[in-house]
PDB file of N, CA and C in Angstrom:
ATOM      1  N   UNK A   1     117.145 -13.797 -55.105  1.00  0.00           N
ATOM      2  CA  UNK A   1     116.807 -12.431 -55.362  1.00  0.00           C
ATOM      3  C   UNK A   1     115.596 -12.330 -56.305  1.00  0.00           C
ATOM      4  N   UNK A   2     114.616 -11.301 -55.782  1.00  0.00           N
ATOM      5  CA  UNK A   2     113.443 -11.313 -56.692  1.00  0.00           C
ATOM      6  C   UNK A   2     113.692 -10.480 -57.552  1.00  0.00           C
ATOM      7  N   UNK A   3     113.209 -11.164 -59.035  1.00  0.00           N
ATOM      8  CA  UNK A   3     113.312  -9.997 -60.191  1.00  0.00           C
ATOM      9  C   UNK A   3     112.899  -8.510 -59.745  1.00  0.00           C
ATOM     10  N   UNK A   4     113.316  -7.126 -60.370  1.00  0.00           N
ATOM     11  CA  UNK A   4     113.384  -6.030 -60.087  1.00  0.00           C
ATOM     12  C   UNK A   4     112.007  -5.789 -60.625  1.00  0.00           C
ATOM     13  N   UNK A   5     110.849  -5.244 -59.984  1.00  0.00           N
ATOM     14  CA  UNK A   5     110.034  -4.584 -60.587  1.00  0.00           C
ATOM     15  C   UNK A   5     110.298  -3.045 -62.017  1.00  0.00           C
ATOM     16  N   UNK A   6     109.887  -2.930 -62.950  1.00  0.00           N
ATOM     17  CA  UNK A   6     109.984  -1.790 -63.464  1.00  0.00           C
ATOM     18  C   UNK A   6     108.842  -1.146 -63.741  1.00  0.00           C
ATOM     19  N   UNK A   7     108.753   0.000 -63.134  1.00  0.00           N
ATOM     20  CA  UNK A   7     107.598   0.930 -63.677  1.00  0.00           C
ATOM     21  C   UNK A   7     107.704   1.587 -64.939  1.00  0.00           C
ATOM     22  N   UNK A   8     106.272   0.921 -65.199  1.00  0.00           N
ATOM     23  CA  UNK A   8     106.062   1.856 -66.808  1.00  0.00           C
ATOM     24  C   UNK A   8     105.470   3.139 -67.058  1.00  0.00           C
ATOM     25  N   UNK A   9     105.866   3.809 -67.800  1.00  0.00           N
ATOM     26  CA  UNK A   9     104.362   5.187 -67.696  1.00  0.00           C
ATOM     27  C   UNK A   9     103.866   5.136 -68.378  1.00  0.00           C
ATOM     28  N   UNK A  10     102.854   6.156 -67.995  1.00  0.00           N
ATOM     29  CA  UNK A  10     101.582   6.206 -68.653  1.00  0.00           C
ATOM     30  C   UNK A  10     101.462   6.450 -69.722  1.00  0.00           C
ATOM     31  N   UNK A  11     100.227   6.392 -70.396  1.00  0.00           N
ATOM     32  CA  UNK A  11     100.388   7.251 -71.687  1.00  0.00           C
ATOM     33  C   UNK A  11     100.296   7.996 -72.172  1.00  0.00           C
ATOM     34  N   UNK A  12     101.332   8.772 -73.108  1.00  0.00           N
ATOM     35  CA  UNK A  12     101.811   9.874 -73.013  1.00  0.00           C
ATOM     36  C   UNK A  12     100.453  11.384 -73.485  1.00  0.00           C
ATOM     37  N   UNK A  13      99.298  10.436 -74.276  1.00  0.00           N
ATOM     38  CA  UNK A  13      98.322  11.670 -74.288  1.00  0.00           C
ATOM     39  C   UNK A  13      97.377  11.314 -73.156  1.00  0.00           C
ATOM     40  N   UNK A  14      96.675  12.586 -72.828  1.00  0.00           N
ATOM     41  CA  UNK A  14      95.103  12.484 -71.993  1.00  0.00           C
ATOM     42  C   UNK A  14      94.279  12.090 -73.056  1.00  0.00           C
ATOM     43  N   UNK A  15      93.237  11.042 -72.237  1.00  0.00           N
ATOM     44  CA  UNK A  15      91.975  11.070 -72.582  1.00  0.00           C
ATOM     45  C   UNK A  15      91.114  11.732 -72.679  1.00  0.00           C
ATOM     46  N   UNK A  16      90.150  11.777 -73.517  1.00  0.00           N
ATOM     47  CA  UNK A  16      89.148  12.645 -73.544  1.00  0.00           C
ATOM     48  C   UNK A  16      88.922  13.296 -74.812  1.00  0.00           C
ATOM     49  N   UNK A  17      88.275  14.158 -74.517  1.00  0.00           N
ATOM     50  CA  UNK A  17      87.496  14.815 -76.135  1.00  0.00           C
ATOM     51  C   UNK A  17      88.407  15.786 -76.749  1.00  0.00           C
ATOM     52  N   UNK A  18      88.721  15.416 -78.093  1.00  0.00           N
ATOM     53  CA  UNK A  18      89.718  16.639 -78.479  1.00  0.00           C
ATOM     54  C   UNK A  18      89.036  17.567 -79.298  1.00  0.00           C
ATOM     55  N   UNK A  19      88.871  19.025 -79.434  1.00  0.00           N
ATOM     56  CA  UNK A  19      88.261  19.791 -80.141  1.00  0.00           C
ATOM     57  C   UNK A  19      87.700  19.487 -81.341  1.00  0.00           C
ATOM     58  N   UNK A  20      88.595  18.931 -81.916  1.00  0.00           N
ATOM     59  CA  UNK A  20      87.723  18.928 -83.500  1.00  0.00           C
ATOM     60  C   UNK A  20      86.965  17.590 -83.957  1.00  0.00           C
ATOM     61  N   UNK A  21      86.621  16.840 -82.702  1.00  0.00           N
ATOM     62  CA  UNK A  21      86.322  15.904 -82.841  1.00  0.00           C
ATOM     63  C   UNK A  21      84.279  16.539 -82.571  1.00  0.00           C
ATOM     64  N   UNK A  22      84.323  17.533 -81.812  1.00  0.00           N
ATOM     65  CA  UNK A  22      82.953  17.859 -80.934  1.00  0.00           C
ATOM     66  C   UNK A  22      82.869  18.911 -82.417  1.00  0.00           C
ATOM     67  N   UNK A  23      83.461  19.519 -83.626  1.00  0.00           N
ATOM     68  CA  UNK A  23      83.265  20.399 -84.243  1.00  0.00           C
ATOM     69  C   UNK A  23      82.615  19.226 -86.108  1.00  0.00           C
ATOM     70  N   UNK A  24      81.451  19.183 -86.403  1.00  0.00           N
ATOM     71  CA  UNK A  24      81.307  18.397 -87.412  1.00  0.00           C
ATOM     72  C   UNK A  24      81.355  19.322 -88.663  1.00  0.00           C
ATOM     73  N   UNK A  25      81.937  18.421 -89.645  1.00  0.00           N
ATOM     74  CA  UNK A  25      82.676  19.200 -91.188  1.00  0.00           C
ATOM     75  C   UNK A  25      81.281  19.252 -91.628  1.00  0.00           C
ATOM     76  N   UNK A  26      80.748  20.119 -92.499  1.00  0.00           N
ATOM     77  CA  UNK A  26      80.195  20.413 -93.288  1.00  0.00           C
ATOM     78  C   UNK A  26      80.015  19.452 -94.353  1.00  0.00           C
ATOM     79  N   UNK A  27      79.271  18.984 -95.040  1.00  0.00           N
ATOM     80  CA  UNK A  27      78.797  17.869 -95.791  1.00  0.00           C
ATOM     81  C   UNK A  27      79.009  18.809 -97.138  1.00  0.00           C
ATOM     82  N   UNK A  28      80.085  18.090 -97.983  1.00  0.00           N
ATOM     83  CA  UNK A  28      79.888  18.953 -99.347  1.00  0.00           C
ATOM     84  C   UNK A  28      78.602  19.257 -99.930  1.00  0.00           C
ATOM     85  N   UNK A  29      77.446  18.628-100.167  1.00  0.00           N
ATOM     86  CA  UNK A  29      76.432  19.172-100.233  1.00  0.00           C
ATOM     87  C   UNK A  29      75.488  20.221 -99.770  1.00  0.00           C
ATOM     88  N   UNK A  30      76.135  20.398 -98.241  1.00  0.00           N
ATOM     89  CA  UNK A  30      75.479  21.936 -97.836  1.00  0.00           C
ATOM     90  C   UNK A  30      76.287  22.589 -97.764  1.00  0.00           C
ATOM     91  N   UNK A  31      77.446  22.737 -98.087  1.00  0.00           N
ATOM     92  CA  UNK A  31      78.519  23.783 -98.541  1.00  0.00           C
ATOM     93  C   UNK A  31      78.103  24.242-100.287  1.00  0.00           C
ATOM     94  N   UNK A  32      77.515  23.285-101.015  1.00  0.00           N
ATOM     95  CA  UNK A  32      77.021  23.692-101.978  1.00  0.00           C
ATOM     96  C   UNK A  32      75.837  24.238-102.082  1.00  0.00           C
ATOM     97  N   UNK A  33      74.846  23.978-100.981  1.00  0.00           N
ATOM     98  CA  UNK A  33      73.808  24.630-101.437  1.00  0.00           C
ATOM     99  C   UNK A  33      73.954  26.180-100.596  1.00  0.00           C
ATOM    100  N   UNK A  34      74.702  26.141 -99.744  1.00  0.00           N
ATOM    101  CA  UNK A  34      74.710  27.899 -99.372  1.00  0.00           C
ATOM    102  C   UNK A  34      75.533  28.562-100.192  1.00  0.00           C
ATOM    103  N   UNK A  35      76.614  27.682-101.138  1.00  0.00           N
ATOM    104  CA  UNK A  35      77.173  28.751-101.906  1.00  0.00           C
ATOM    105  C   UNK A  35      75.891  28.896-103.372  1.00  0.00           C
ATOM    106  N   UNK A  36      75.134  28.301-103.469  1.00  0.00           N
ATOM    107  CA  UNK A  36      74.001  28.388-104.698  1.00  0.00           C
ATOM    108  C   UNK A  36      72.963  29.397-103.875  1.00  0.00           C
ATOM    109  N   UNK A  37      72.865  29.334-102.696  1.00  0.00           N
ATOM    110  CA  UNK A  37      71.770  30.406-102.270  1.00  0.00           C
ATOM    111  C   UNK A  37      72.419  31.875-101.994  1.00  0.00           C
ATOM    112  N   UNK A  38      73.929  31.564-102.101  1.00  0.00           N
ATOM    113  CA  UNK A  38      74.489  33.156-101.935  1.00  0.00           C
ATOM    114  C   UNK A  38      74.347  33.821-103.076  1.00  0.00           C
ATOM    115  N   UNK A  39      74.757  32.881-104.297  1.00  0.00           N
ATOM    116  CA  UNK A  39      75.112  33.114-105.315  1.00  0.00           C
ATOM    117  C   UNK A  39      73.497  33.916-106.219  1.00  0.00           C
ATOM    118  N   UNK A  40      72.457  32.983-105.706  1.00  0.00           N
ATOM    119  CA  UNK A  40      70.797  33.316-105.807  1.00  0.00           C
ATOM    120  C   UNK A  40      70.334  34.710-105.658  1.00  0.00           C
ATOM    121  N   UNK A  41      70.917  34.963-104.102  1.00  0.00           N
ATOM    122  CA  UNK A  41      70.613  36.217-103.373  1.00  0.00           C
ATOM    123  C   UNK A  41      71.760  37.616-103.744  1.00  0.00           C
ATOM    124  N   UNK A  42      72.665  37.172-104.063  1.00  0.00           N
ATOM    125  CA  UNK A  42      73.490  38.340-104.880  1.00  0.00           C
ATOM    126  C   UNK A  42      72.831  38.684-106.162  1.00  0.00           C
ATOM    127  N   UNK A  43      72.551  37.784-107.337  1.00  0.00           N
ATOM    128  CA  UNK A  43      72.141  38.209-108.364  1.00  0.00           C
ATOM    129  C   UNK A  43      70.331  38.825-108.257  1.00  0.00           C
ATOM    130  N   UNK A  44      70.411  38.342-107.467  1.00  0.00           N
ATOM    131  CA  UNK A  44      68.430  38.885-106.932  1.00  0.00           C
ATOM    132  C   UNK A  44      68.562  40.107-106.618  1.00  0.00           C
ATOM    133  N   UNK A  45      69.619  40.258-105.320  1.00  0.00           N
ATOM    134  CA  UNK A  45      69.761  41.703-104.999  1.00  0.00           C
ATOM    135  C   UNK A  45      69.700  42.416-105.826  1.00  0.00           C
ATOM    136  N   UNK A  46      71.088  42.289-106.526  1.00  0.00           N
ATOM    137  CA  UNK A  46      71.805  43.506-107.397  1.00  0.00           C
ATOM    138  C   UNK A  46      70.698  43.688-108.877  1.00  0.00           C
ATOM    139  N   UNK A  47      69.930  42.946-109.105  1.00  0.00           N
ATOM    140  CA  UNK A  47      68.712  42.824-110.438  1.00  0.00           C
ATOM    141  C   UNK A  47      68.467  44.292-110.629  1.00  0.00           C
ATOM    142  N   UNK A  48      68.350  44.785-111.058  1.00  0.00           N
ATOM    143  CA  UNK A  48      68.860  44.702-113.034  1.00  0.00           C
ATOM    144  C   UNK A  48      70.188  44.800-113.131  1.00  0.00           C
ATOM    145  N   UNK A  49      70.928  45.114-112.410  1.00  0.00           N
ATOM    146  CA  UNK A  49      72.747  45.077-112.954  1.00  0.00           C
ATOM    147  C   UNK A  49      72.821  43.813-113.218  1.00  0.00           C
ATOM    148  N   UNK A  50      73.500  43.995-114.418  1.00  0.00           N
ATOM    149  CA  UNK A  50      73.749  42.672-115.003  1.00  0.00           C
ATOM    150  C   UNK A  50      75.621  42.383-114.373  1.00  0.00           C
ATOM    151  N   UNK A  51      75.323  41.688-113.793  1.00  0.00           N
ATOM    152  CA  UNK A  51      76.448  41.050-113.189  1.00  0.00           C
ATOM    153  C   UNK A  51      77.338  39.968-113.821  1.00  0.00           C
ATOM    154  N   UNK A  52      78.392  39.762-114.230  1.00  0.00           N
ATOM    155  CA  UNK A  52      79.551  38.414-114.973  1.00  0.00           C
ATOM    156  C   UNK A  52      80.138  37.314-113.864  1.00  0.00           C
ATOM    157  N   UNK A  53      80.557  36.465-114.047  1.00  0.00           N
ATOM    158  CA  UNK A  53      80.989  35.478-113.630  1.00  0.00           C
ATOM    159  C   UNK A  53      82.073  35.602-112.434  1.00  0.00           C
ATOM    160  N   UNK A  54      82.949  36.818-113.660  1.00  0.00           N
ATOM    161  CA  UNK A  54      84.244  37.532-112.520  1.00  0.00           C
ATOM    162  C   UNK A  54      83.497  38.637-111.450  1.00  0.00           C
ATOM    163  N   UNK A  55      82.704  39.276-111.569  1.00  0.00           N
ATOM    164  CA  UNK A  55      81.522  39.403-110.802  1.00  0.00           C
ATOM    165  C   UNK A  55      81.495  39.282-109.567  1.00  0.00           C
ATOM    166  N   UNK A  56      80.643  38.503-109.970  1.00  0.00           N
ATOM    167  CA  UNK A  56      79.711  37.186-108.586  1.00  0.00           C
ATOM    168  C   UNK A  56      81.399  36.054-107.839  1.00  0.00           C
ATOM    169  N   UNK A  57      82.274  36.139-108.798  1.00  0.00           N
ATOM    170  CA  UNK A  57      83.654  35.519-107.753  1.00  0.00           C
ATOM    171  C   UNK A  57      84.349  36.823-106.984  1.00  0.00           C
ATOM    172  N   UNK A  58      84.117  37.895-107.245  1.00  0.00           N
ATOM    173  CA  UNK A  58      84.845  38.747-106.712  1.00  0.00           C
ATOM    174  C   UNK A  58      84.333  39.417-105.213  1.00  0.00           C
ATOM    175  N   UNK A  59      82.793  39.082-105.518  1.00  0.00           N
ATOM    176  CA  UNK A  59      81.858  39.043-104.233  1.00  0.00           C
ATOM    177  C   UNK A  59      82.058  38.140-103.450  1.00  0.00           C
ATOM    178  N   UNK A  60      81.900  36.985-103.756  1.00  0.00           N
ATOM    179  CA  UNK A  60      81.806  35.740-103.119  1.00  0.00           C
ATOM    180  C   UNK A  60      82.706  35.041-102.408  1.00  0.00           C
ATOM    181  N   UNK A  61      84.035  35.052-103.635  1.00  0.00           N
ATOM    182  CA  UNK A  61      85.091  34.513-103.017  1.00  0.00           C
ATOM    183  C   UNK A  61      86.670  35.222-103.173  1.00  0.00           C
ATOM    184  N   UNK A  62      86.085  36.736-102.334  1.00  0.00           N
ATOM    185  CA  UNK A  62      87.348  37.977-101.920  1.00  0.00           C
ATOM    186  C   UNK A  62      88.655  37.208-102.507  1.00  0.00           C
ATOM    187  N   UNK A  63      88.914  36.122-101.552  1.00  0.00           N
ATOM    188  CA  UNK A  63      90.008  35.821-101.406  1.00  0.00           C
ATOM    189  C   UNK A  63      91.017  35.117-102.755  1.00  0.00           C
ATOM    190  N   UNK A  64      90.006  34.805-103.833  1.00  0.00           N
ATOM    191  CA  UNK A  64      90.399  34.329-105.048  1.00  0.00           C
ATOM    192  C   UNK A  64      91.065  33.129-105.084  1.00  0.00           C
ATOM    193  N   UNK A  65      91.031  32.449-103.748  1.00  0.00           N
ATOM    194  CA  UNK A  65      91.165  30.639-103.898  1.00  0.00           C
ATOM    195  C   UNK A  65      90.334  29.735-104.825  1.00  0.00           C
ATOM    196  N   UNK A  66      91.454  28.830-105.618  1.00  0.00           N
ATOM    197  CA  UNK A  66      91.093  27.711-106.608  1.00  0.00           C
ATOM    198  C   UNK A  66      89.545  27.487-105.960  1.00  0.00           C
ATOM    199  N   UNK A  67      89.682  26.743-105.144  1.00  0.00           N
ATOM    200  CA  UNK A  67      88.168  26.210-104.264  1.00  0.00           C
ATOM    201  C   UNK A  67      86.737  27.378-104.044  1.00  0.00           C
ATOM    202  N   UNK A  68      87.219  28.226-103.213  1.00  0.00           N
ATOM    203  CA  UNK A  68      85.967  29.377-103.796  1.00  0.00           C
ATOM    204  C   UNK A  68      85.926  29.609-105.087  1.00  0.00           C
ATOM    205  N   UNK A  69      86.371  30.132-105.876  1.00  0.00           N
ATOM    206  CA  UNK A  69      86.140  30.246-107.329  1.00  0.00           C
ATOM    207  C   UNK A  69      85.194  29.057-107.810  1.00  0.00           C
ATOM    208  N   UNK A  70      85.937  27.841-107.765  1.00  0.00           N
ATOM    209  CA  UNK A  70      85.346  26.662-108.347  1.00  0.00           C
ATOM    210  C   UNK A  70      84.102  26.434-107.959  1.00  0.00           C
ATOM    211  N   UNK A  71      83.989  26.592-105.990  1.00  0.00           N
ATOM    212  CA  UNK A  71      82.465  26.473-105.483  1.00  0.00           C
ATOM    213  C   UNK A  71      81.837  27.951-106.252  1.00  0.00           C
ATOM    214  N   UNK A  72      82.294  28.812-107.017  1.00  0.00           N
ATOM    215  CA  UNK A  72      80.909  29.910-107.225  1.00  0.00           C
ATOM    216  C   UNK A  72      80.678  29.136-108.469  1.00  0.00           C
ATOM    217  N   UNK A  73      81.370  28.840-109.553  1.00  0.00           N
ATOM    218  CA  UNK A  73      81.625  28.396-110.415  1.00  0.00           C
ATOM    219  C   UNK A  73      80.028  27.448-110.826  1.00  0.00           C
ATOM    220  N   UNK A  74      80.473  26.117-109.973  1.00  0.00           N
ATOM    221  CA  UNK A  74      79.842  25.357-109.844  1.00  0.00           C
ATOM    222  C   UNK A  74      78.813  25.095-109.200  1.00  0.00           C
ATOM    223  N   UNK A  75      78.098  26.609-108.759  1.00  0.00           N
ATOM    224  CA  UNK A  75      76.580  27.425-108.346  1.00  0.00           C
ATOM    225  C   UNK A  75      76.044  27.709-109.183  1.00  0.00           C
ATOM    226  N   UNK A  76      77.056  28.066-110.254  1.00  0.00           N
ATOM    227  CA  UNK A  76      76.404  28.892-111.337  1.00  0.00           C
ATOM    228  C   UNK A  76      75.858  28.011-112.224  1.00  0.00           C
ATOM    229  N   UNK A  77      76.731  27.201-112.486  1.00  0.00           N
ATOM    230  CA  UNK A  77      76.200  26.147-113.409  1.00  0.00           C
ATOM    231  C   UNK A  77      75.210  25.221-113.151  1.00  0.00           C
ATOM    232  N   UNK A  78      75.624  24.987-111.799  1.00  0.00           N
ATOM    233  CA  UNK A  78      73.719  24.330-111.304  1.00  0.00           C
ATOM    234  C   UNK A  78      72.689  25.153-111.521  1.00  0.00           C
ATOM    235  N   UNK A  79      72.922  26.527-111.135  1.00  0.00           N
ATOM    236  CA  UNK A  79      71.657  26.919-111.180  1.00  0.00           C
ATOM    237  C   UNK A  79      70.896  27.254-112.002  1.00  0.00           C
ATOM    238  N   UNK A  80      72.002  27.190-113.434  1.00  0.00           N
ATOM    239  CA  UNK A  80      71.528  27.709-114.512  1.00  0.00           C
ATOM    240  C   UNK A  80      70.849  26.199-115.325  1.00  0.00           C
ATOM    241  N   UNK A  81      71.458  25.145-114.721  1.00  0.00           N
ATOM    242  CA  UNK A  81      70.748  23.741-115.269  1.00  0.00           C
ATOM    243  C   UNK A  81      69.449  23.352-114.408  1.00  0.00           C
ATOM    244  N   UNK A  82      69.231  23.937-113.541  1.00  0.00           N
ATOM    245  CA  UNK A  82      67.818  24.072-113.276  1.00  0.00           C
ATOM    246  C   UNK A  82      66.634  25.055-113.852  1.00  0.00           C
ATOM    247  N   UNK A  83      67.346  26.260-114.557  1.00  0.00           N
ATOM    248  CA  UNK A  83      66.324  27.101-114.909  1.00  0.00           C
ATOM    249  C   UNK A  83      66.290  28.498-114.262  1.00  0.00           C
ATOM    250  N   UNK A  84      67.435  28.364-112.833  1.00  0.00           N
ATOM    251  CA  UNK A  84      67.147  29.594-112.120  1.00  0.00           C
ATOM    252  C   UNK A  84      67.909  30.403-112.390  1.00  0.00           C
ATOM    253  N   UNK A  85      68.914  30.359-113.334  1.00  0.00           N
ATOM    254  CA  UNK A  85      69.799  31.480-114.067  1.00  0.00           C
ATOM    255  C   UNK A  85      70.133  31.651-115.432  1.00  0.00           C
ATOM    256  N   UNK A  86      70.081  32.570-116.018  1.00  0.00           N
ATOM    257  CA  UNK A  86      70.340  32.122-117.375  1.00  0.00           C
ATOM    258  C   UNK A  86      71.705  32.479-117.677  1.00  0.00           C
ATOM    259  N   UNK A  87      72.781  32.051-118.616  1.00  0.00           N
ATOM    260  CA  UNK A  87      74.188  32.337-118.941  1.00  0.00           C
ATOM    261  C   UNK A  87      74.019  32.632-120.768  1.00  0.00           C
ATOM    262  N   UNK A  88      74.771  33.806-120.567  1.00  0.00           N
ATOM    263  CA  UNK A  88      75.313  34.647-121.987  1.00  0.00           C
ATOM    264  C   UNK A  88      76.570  35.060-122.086  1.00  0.00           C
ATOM    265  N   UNK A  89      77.420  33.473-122.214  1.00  0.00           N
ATOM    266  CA  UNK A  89      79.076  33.946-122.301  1.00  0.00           C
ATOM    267  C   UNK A  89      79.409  34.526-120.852  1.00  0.00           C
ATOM    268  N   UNK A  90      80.139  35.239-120.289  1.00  0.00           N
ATOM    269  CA  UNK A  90      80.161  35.562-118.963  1.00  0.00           C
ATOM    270  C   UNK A  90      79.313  36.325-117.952  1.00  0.00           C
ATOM    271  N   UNK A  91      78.272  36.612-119.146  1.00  0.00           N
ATOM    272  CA  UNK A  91      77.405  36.916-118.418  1.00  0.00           C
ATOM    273  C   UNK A  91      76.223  36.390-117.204  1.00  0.00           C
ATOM    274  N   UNK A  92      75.939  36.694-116.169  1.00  0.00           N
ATOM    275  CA  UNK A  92      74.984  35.524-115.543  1.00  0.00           C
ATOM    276  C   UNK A  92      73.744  36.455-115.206  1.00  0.00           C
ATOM    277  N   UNK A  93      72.657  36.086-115.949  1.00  0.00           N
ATOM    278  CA  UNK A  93      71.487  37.146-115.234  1.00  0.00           C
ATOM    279  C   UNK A  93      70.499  35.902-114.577  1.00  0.00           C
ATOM    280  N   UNK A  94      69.385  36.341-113.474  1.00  0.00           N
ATOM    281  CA  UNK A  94      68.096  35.748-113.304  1.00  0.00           C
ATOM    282  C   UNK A  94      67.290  35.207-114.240  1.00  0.00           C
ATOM    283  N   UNK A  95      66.592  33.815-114.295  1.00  0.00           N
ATOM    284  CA  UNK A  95      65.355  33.487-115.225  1.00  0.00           C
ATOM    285  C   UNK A  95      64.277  34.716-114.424  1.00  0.00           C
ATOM    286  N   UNK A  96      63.198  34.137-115.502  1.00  0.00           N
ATOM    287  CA  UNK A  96      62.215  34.448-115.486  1.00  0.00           C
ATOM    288  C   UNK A  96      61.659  34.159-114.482  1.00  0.00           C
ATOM    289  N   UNK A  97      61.904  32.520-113.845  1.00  0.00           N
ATOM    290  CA  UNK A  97      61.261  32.284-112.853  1.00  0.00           C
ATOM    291  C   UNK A  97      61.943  32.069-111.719  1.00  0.00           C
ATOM    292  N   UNK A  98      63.088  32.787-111.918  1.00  0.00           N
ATOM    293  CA  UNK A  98      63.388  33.499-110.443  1.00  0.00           C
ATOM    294  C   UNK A  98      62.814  34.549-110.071  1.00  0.00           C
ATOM    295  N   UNK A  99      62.947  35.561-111.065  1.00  0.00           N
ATOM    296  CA  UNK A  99      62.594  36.892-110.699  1.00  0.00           C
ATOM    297  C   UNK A  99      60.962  36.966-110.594  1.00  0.00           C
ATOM    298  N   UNK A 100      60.454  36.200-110.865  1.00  0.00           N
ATOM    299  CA  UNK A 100      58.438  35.467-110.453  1.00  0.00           C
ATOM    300  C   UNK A 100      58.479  35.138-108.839  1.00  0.00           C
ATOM    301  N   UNK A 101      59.653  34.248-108.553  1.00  0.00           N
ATOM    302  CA  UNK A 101      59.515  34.026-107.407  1.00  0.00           C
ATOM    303  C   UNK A 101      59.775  34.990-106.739  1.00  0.00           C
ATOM    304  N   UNK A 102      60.971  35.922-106.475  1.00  0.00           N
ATOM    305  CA  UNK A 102      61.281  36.930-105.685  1.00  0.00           C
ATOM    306  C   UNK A 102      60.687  37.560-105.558  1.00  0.00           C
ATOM    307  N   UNK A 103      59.268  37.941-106.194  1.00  0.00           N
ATOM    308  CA  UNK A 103      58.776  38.822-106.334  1.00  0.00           C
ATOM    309  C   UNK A 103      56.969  38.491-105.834  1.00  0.00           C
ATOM    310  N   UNK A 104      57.373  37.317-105.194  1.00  0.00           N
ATOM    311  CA  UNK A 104      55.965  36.718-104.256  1.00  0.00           C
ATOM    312  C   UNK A 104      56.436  37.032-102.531  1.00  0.00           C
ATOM    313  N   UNK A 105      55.143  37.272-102.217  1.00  0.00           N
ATOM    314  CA  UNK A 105      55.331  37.529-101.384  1.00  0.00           C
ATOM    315  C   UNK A 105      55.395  36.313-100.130  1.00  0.00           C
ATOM    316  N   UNK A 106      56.407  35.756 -99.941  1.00  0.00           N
ATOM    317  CA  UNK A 106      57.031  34.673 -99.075  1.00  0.00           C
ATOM    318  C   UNK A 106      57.168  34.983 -97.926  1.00  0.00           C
ATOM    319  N   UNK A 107      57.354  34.600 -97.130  1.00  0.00           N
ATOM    320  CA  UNK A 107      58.142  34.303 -95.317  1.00  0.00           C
ATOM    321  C   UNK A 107      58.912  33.945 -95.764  1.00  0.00           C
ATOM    322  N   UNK A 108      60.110  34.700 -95.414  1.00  0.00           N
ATOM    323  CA  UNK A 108      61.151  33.995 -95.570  1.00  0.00           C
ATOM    324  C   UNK A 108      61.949  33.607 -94.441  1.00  0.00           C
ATOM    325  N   UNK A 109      63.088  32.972 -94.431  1.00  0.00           N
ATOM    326  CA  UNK A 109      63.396  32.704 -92.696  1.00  0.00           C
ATOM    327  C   UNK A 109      64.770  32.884 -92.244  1.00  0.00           C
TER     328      UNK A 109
END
């Protein structure tokens, strides 16, 4: 008697491309720099209102998650260690040489 063949099956997922594989994450670094250019273009807008910290999070990040907060947070503080914002306690206004730049006439895109 010949041994019994047994069929195996297949395997149990399809091949092929799964959604979030064709969808690429965002590089923490350009998640930071659009939250520093939102953060740029809110306080540019709204110039001369002097705008606070709780502010610019209440704009930015509605939803009041640890992580938005922290990303406005940590816009602010870059931008102000470059020169492009200045900080007075909770206060956050434009430098000087922001409000120089905004005020050239650019293409913007």
């Amino acid at each position: 008697m010949a041994p019994a063949t047994v069929e195996r099956p297949g395997a149990w997922h399809r091949k092929g491309v799964f959604p979030m594989q064709e969808q690429a994450s965002p590089l923490p670094e350009d998640a930071d720099a659009q939250t520093e250019a939102a953060v740029m273009l809110l306080i540019l807008t709204e110039h001369p209102i002097n705008l606070t910290v709780g502010d610019i999070e209440r704009e930015l990040a509605p939803q009041g998650e640890f992580a938005e907060r922290d990303a406005v947070a940590r816009a602010i503080r870059e931008l102000a260690g470059v020169g492009l914002l200045n900080r007075h306690g909770e206060l956050v206004l434009p430098s000087r040489a922001a409000l120089y730049f905004d005020g050239l006439d650019v293409d913007k895109p």
